[in-house]
Protein backbone atom coordinates (compact mmCIF):
# COMPACT_ATOMS: atom_id res chain seq x y z
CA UNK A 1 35.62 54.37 69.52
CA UNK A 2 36.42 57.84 68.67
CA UNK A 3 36.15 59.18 72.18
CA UNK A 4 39.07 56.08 73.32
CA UNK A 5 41.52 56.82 70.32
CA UNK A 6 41.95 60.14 70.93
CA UNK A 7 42.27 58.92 74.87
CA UNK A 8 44.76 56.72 74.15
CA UNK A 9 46.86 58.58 71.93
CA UNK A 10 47.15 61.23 75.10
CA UNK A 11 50.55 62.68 75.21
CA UNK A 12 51.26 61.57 71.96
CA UNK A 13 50.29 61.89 68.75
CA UNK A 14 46.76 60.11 66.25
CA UNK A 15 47.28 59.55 63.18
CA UNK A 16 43.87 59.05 61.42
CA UNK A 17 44.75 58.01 57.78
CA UNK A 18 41.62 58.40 55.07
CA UNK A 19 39.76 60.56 57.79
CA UNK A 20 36.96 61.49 55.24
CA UNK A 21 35.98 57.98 55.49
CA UNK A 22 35.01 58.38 59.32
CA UNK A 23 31.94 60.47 57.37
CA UNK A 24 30.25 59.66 54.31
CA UNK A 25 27.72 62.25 53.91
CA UNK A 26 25.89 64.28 55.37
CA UNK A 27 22.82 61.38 56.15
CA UNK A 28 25.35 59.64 58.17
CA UNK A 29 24.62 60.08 61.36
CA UNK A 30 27.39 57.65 62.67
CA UNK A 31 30.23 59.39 61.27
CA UNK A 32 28.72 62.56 62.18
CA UNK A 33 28.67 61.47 65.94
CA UNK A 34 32.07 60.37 65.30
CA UNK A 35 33.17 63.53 63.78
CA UNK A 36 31.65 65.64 66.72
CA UNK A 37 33.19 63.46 68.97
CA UNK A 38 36.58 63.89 67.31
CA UNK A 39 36.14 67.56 67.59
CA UNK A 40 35.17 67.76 70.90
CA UNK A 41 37.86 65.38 71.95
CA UNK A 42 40.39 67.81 70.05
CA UNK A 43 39.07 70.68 72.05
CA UNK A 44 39.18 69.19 75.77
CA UNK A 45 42.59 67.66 74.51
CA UNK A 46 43.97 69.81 72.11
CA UNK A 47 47.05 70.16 74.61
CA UNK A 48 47.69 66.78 75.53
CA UNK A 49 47.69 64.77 71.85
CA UNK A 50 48.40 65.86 68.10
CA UNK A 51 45.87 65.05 66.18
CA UNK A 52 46.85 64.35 62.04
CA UNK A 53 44.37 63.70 59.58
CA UNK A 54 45.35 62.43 56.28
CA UNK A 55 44.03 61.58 52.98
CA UNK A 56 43.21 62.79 49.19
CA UNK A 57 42.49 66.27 49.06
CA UNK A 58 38.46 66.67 47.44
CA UNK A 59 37.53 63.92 50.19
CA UNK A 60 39.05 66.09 52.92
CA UNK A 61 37.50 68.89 51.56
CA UNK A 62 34.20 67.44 52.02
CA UNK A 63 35.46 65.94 55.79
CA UNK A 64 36.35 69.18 56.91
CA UNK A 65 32.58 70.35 55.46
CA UNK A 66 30.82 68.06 57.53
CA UNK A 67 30.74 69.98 60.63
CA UNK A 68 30.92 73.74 60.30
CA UNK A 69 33.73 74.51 62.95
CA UNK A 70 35.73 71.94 62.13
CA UNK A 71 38.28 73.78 60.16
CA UNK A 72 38.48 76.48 62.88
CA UNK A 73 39.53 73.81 65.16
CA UNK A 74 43.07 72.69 62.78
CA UNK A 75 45.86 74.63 63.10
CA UNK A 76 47.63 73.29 60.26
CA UNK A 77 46.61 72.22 56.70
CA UNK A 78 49.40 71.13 54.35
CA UNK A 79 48.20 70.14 50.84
């Protein structure tokens, strides 16, 4: 599902509101398939769609936590 939103949103822009909750913790392997597919798709894309995460700040925190390049990979963080 990941892998077709960012796909879709090509040329445009995604708008993922309350991102932490693609990823509960850190036993979740779902969300953190989802959350290396959103990077990945962010990398092969990263020219082609604008990717904009949103929601309360400890949870993102923790989102951004849950994969260790993640951060690396955002090239804008407004608090």
């Amino acid at each position: 599902k990941v892998k077709k939103a960012v796909q879709d949103a090509l040329g445009g822009v995604l708008f993922i509101d309350e991102a932490y909750a693609l990823c509960k913790d850190h036993k979740d392997e779902f969300g953190k398939e989802a959350v290396d597919t959103l990077i990945k798709e962010m990398e092969d894309n990263g020219q082609n769609v604008i990717v904009i995460l949103a929601g309360y700040h400890a949870e993102m925190g923790k989102f951004l936590n849950a994969n260790p390049g993640f951060r690396s990979r955002i090239a804008f963080n407004l608090d």
